[in-house]
N, C-alpha and C. Protein backbone atom coordinates (compact mmCIF):
# COMPACT_ATOMS: atom_id res chain seq x y z
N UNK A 1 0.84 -1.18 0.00
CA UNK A 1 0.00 0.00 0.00
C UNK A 1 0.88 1.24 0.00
N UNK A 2 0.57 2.47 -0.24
CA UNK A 2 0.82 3.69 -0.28
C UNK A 2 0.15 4.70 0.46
N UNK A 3 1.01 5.40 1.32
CA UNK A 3 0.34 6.06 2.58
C UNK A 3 1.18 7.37 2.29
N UNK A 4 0.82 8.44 2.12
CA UNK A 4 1.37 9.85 1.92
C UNK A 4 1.81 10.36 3.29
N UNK A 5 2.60 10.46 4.01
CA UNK A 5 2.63 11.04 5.18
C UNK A 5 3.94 12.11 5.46
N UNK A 6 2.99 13.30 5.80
CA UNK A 6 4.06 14.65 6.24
C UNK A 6 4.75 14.88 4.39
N UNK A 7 3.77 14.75 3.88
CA UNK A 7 3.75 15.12 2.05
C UNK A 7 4.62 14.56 1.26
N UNK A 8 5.32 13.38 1.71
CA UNK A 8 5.79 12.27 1.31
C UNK A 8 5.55 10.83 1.13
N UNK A 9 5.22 10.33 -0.40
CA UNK A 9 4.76 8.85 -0.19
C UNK A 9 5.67 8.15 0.07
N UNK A 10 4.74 7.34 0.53
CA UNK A 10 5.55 5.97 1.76
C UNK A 10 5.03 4.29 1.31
N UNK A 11 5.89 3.28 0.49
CA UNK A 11 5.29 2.52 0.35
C UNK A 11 5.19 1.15 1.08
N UNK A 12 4.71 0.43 1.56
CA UNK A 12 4.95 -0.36 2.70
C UNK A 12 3.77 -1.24 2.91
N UNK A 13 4.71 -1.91 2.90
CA UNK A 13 4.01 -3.90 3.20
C UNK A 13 3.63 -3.94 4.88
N UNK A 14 2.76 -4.12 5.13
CA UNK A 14 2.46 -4.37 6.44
C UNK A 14 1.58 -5.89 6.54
N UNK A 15 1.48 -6.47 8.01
CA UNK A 15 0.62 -6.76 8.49
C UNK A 15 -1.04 -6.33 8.63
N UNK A 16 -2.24 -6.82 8.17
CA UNK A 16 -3.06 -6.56 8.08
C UNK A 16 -4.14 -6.22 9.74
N UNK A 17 -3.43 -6.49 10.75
CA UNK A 17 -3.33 -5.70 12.16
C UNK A 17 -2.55 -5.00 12.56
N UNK A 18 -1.51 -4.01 11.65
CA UNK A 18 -0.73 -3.66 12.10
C UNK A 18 -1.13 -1.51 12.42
N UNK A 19 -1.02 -1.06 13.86
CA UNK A 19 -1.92 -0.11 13.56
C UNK A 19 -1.36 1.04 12.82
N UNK A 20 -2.05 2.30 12.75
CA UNK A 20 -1.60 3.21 12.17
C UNK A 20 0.17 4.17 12.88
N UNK A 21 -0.04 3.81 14.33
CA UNK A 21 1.03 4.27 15.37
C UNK A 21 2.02 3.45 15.11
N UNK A 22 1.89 2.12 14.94
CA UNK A 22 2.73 1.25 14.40
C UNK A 22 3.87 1.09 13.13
N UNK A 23 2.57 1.12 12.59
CA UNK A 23 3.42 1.72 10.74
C UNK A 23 4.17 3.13 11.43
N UNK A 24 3.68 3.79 11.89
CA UNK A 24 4.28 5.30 11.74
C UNK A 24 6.02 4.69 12.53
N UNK A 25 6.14 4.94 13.45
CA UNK A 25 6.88 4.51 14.47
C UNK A 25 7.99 3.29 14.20
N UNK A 26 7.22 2.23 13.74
CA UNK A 26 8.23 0.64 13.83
C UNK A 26 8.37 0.48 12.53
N UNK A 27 7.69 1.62 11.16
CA UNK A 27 7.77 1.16 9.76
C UNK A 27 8.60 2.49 9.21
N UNK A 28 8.24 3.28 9.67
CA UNK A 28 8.55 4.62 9.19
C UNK A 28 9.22 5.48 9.69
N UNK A 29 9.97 5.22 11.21
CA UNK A 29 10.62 5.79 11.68
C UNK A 29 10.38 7.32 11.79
N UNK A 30 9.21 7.40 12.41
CA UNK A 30 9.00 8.65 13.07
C UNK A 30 7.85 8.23 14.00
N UNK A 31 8.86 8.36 14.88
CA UNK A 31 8.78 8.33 16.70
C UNK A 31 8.22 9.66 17.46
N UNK A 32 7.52 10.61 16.63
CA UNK A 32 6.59 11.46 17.30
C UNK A 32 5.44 11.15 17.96
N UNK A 33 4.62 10.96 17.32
CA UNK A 33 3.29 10.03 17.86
C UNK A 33 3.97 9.12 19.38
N UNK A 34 3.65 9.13 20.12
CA UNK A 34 3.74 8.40 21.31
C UNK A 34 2.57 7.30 21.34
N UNK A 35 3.02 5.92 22.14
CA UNK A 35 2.36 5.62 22.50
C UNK A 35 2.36 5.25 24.22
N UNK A 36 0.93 5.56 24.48
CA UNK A 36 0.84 5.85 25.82
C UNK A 36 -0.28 4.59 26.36
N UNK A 37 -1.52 4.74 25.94
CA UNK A 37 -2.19 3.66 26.65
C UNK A 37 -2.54 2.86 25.53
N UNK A 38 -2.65 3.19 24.27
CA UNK A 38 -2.92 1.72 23.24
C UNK A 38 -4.22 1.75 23.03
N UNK A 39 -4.88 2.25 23.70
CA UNK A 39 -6.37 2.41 24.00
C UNK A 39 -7.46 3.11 23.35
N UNK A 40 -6.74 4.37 22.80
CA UNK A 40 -7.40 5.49 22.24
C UNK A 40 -7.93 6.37 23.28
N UNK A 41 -7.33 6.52 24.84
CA UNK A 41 -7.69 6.99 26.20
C UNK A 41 -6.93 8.08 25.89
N UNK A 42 -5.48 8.45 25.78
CA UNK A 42 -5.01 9.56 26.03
C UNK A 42 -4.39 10.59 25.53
N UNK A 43 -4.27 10.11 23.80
CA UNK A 43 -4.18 11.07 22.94
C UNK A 43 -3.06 11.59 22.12
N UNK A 44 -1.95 10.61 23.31
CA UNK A 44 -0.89 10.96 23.18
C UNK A 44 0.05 10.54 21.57
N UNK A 45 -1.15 9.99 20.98
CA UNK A 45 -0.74 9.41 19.49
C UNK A 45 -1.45 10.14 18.38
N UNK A 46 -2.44 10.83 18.77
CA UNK A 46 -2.91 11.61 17.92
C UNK A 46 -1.82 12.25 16.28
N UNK A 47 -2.60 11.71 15.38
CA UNK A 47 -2.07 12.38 13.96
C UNK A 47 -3.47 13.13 12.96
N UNK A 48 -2.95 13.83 12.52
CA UNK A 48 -3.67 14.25 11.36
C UNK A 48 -3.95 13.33 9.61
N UNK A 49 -5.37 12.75 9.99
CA UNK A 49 -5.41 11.79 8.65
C UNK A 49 -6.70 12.84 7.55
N UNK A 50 -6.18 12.87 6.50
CA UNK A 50 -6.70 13.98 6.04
C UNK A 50 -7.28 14.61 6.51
N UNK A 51 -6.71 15.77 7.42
CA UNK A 51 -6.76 16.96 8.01
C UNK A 51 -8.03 17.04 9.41
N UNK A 52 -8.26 15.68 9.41
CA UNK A 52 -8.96 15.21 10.89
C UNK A 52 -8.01 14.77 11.70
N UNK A 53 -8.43 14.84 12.87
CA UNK A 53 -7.67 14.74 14.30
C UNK A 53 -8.64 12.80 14.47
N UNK A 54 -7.15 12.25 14.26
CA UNK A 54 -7.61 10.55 14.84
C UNK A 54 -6.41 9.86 16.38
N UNK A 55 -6.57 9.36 16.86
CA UNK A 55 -6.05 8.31 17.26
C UNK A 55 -5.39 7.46 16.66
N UNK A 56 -4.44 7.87 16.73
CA UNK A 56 -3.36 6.21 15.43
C UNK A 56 -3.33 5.31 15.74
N UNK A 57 -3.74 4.55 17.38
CA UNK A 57 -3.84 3.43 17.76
C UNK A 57 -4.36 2.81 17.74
N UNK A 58 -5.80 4.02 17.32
CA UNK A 58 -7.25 3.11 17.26
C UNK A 58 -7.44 2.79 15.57
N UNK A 59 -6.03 3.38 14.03
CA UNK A 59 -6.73 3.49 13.09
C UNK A 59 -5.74 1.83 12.38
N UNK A 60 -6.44 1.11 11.77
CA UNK A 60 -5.77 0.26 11.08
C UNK A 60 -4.71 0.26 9.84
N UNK A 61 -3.37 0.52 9.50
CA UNK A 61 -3.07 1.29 8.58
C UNK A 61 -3.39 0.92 7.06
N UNK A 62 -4.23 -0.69 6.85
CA UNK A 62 -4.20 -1.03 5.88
C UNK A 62 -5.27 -0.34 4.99
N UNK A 63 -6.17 0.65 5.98
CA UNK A 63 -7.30 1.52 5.34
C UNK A 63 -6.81 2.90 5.16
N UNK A 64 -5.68 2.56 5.31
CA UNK A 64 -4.67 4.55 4.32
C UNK A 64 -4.25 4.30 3.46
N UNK A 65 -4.56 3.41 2.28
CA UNK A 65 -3.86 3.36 1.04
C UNK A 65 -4.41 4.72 0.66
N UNK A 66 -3.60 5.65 0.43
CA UNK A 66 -3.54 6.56 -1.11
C UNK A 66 -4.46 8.09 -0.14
N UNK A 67 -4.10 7.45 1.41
CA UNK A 67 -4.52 8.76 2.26
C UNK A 67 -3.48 9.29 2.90
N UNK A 68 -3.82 10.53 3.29
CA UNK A 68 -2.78 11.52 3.47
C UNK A 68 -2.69 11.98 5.38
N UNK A 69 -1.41 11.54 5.57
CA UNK A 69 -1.38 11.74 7.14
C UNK A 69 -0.33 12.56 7.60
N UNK A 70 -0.61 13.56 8.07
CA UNK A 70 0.88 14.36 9.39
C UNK A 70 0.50 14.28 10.57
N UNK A 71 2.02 13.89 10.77
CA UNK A 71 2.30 13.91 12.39
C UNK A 71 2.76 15.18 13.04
N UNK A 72 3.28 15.40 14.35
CA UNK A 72 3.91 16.60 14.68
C UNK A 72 5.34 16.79 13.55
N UNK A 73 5.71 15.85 13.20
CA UNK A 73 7.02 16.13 12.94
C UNK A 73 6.81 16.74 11.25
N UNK A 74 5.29 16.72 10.62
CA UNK A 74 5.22 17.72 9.64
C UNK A 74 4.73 18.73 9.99
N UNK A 75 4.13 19.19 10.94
CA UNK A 75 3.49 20.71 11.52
C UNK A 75 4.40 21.79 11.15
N UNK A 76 5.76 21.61 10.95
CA UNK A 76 6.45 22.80 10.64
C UNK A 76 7.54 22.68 9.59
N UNK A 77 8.21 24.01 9.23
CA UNK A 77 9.47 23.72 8.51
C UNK A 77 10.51 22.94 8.68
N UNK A 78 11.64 23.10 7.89
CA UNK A 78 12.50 22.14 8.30
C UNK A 78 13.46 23.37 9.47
N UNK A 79 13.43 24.48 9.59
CA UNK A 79 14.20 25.50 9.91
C UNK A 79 13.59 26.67 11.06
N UNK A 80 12.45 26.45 11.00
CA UNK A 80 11.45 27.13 12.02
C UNK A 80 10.06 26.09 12.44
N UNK A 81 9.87 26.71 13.94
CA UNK A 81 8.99 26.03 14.28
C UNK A 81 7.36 26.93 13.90
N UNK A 82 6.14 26.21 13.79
CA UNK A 82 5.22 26.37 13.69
C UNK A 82 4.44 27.66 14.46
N UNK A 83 3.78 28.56 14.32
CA UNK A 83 3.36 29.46 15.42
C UNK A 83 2.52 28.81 16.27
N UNK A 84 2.59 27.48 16.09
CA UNK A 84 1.61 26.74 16.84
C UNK A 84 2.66 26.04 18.03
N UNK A 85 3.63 25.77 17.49
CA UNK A 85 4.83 24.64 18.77
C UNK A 85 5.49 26.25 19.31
N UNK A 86 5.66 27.45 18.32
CA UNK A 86 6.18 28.76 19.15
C UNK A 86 5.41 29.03 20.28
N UNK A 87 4.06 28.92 20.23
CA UNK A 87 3.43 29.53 21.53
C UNK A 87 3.41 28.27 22.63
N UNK A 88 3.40 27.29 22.18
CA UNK A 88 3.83 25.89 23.15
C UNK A 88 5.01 25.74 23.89
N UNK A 89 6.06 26.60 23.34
CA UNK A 89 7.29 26.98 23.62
C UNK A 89 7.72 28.00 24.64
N UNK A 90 6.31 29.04 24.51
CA UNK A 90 6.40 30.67 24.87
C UNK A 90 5.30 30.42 26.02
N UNK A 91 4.59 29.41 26.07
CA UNK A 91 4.04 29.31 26.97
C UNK A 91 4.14 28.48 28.24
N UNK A 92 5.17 27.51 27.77
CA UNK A 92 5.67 26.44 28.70
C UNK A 92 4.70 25.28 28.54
N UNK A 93 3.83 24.69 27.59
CA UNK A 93 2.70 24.62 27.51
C UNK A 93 3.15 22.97 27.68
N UNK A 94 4.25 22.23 28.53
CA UNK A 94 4.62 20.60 28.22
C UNK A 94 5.67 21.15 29.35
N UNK A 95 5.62 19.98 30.11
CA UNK A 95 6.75 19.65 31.21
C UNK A 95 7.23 18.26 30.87
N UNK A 96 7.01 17.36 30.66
CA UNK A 96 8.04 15.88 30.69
C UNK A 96 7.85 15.63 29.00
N UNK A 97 6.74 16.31 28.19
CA UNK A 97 6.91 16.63 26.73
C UNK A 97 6.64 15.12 26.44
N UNK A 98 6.07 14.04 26.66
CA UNK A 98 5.53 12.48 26.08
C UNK A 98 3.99 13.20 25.18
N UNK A 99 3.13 13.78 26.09
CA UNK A 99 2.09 14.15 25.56
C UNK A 99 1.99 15.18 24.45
N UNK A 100 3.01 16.28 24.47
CA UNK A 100 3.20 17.43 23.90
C UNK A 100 2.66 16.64 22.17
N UNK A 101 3.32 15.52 21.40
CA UNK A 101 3.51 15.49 20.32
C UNK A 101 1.46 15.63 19.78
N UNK A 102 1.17 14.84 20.24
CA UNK A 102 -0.42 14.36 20.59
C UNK A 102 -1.18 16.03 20.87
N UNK A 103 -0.81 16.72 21.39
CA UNK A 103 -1.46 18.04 21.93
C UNK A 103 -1.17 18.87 20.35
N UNK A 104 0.50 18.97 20.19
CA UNK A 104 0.27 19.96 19.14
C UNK A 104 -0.62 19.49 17.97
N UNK A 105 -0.85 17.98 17.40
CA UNK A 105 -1.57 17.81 16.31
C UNK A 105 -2.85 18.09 16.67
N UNK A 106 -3.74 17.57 17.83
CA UNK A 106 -5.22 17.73 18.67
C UNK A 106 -5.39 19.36 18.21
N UNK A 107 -4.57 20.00 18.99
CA UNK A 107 -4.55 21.54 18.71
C UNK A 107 -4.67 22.00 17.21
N UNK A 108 -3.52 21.49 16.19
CA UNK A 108 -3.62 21.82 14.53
C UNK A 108 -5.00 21.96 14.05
N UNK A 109 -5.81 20.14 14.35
CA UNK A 109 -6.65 19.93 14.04
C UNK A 109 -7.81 20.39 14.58
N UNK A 110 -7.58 21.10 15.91
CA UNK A 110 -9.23 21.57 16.36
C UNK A 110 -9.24 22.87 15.79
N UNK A 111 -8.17 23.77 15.11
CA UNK A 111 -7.89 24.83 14.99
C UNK A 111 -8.61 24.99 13.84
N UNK A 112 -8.47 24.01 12.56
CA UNK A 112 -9.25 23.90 11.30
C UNK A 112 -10.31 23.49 11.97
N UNK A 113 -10.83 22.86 12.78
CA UNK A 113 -12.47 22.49 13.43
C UNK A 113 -13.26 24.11 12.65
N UNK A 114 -12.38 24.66 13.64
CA UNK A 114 -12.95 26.19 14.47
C UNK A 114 -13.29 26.86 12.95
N UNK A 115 -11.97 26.97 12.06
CA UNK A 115 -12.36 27.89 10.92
C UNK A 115 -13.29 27.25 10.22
N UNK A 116 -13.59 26.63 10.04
CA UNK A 116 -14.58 25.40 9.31
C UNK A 116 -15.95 25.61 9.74
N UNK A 117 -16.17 26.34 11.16
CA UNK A 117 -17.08 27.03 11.94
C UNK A 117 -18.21 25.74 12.71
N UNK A 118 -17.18 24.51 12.70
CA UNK A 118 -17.67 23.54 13.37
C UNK A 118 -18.02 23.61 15.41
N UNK A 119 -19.56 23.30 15.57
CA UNK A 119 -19.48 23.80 17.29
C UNK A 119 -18.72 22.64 17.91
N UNK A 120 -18.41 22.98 19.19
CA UNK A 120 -18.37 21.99 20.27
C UNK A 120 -19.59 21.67 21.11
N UNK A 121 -19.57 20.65 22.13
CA UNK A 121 -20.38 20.74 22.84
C UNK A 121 -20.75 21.77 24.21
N UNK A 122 -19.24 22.86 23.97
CA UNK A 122 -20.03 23.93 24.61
C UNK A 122 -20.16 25.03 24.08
N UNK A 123 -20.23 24.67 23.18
CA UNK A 123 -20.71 26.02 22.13
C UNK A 123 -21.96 26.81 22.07
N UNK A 124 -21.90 28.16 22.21
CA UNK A 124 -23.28 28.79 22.95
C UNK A 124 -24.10 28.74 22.13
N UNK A 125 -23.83 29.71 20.61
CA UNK A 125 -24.58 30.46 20.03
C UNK A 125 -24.28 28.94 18.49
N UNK A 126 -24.75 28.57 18.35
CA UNK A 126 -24.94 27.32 16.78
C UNK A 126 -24.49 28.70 15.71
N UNK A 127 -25.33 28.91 15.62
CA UNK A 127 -25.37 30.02 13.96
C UNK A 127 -24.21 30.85 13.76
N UNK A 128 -23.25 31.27 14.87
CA UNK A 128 -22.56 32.60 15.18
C UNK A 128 -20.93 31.56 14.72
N UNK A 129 -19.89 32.27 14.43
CA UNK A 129 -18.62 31.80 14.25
C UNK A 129 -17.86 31.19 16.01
N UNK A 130 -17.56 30.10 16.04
CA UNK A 130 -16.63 30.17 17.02
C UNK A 130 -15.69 30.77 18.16
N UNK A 131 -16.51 31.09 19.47
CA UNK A 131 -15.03 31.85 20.07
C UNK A 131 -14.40 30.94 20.65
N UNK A 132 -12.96 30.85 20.73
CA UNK A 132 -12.42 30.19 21.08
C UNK A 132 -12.25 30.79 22.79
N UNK A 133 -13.35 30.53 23.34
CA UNK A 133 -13.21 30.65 25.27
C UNK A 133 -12.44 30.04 26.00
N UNK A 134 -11.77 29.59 26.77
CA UNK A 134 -10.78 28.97 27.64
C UNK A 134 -11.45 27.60 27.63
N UNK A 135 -13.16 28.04 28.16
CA UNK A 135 -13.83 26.62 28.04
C UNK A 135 -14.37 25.76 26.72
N UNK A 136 -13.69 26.33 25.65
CA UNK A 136 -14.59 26.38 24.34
C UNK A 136 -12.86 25.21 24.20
N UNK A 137 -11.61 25.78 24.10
CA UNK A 137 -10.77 25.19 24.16
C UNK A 137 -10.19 24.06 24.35
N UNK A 138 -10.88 23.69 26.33
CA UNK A 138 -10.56 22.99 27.36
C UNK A 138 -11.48 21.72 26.87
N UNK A 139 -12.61 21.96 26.23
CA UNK A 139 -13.50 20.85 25.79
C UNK A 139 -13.20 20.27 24.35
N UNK A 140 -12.43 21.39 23.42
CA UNK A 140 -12.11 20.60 22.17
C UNK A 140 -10.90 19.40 22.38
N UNK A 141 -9.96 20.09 23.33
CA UNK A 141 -8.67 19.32 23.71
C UNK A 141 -8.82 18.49 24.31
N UNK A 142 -10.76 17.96 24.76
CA UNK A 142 -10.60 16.97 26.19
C UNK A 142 -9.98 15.60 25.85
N UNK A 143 -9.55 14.90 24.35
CA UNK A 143 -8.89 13.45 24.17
C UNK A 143 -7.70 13.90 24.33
N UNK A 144 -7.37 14.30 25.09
CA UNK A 144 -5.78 14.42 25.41
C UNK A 144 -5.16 14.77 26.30
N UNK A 145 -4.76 13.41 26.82
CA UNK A 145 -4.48 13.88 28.50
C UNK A 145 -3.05 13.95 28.39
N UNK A 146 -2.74 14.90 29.89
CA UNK A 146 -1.27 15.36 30.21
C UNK A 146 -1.10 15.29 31.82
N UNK A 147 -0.03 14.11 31.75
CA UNK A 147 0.33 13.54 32.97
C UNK A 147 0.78 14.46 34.12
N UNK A 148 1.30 15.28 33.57
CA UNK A 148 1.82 16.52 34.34
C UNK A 148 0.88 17.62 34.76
N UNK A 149 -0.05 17.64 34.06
CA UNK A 149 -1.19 18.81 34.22
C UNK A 149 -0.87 20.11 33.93
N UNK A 150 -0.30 20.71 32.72
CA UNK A 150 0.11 21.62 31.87
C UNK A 150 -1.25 21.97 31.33
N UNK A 151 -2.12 21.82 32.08
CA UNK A 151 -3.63 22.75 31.11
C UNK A 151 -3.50 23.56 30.80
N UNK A 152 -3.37 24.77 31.89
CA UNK A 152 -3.94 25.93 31.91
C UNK A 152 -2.80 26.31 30.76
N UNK A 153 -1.26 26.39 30.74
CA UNK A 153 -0.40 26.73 29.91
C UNK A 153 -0.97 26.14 28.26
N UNK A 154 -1.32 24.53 27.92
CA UNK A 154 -1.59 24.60 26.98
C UNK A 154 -3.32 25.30 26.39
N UNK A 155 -4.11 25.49 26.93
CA UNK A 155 -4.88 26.43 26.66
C UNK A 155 -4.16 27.81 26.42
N UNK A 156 -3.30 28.44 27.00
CA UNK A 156 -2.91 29.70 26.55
C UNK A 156 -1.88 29.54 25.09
N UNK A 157 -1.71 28.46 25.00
CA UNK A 157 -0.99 28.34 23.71
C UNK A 157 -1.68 28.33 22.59
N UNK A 158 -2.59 27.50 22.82
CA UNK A 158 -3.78 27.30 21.66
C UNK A 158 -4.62 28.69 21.59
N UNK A 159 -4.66 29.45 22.42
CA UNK A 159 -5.53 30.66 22.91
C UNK A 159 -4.34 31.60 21.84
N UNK A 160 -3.42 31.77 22.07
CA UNK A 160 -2.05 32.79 21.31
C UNK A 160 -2.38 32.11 19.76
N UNK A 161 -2.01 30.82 19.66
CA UNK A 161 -1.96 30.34 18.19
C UNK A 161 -3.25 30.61 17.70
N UNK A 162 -4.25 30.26 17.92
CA UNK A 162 -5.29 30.52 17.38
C UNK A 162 -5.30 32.47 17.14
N UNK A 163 -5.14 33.19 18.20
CA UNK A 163 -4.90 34.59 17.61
C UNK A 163 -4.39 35.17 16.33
N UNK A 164 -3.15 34.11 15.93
CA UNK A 164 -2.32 34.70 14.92
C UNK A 164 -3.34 33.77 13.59
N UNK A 165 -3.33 32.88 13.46
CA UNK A 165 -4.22 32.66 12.35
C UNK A 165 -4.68 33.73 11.38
């Protein structure tokens, strides 16, 4: 099969259980994606599969032929970081950094949610564009837990990144 990932095709024989975190990681050698509980509990594997926010643990990779996936390690240039990992940076927004990889893609992808003018479930007003509220934030990011408890910092990151957009 053929799997496009971080805008490079990738061609690769797998196992027909083999998951999407798997291929990434033990086939493809990029060790961003973490894996943390295996479960699809904590987020910490989160990638971008055409431009949705999935769980790579929970996705099978033999159903990405000829689909397109980034991880953190395409979010930015080869020479600068993203204004999205800058304010993660500027904000302190990761202390032991396992979860961080999982947060910045969750974050990428809720960010296109928002312009897309998709609600959450605490979304006030249906008809009106998105504000991105602390609590509007705190509920898009809830598949992604952080062992350390870096909330409040990564809400202000996503709160800054989302500004510059």
């Amino acid at each position: 099969m053929t799997v496009e990932v971080n805008g490079s095709a990738h061609a690769v024989t797998l196992d027909n259980r083999t998951t999407l975190l798997d291929a990434l990681r033990e086939h493809l050698g990029l060790t961003g994606a973490k894996k943390g509980c295996d479960h699809g509990q904590c987020g910490s594997c989160t990638v971008l599969l055409d431009g949705r926010r999935v769980k790579s643990c929970l996705v099978l990779a033999v159903t990405l032929d000829g689909r397109s996936v980034v991880t953190v390690e395409g979010l930015a240039g080869a020479d600068e970081l993203s204004p999205l990992q800058a304010a993660f940076v500027a904000h302190d927004a990761f202390q032991c950094g396992y979860c961080t990889p999982g947060h910045l893609c969750s974050a990428r992808g809720m960010l296109d949610e928002v312009a897309r003018g998709w609600p959450s479930a605490v979304t006030d007003d249906l008809d009106a564009p998105a504000e991105l509220t602390d609590a509007e934030i705190r509920e898009r990011m809830a598949g992604n837990l952080c062992r350390c408890a870096a909330y409040p910092h990564i809400v202000a990151a996503v709160r800054e990144a989302a500004a510059t957009r």
